[in-house]
Protein backbone atom coordinates (compact mmCIF):
# COMPACT_ATOMS: atom_id res chain seq x y z
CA UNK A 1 -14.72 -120.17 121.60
CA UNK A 2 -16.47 -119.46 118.02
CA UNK A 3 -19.27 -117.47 117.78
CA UNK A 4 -21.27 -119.37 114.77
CA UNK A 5 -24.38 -117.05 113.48
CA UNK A 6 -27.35 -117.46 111.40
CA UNK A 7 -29.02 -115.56 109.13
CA UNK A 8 -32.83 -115.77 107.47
CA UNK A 9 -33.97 -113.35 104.60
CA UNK A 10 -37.34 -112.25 105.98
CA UNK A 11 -38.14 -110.87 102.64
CA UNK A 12 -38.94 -113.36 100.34
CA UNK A 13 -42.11 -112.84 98.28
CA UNK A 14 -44.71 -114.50 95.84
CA UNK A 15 -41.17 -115.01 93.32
CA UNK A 16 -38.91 -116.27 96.29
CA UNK A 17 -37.18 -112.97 95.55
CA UNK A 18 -34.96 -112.57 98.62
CA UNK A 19 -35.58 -115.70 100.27
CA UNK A 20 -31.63 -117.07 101.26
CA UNK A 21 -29.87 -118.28 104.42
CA UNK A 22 -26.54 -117.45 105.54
CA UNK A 23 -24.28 -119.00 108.19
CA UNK A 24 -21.39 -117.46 109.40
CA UNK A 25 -18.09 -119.24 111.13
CA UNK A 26 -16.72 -116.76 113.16
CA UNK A 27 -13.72 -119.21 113.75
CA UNK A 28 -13.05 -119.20 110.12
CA UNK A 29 -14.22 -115.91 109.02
CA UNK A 30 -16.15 -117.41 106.33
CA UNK A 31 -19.85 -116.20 106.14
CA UNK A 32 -21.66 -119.41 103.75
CA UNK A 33 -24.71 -118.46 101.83
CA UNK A 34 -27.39 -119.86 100.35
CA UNK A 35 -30.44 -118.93 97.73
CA UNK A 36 -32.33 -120.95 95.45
CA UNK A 37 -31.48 -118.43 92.59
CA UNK A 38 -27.78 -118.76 93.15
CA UNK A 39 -27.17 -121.76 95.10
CA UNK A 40 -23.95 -121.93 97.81
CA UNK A 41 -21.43 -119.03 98.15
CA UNK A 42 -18.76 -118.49 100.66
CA UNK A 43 -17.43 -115.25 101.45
CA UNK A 44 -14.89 -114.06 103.70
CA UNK A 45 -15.92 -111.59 106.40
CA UNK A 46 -14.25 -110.41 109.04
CA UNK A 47 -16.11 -110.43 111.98
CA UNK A 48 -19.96 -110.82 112.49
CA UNK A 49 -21.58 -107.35 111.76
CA UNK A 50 -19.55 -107.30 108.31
CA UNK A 51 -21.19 -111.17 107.80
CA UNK A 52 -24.35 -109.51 108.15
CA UNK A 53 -23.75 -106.32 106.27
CA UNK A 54 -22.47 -109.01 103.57
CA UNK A 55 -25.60 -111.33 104.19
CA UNK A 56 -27.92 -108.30 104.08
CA UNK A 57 -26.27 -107.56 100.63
CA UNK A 58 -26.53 -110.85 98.79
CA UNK A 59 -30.61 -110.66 99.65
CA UNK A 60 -30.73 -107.55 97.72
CA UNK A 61 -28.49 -108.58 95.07
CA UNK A 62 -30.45 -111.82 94.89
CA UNK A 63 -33.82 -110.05 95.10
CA UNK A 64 -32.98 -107.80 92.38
CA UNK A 65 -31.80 -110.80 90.06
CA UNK A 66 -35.10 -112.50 90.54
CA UNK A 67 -37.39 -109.52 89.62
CA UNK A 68 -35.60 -108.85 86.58
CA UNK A 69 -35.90 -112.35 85.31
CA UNK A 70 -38.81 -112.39 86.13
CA UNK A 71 -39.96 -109.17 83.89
CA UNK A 72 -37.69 -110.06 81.46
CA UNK A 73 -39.36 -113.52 80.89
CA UNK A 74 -42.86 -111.70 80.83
């Protein structure tokens, strides 16, 4: 039986810095994600705490990325 999980960035701000949503198919071991800055993304992760190490990852990455755009634009 999978185990299908789903993840929500808490930490989006004023910017939507962070804001991104991540599914994971446990059957698969393919963790989709999804951010307005970046769009869709699949990764492979092995089981579900690496999906959301991965997940947790891509919201920094993806925060980061926004912020400096954003000063950069200033």
């Amino acid at each position: 039986m999978s185990n299908n999980i789903q993840f929500h960035s808490d930490t989006a701000d004023e910017l939507h810095a962070g804001e991104a949503v991540g599914f994971y198919e446990s059957d698969k071991s393919i963790l989709h994600v999804y951010s307005p800055a970046t769009g869709h993304q699949r990764m492979v992760a092995n089981d579900a705490t690496q999906a959301e190490h991965m997940f947790q990852m891509f919201v920094a990455q993806i925060s980061e990325k926004t912020h400096k755009e954003s000063f950069d634009s200033d």
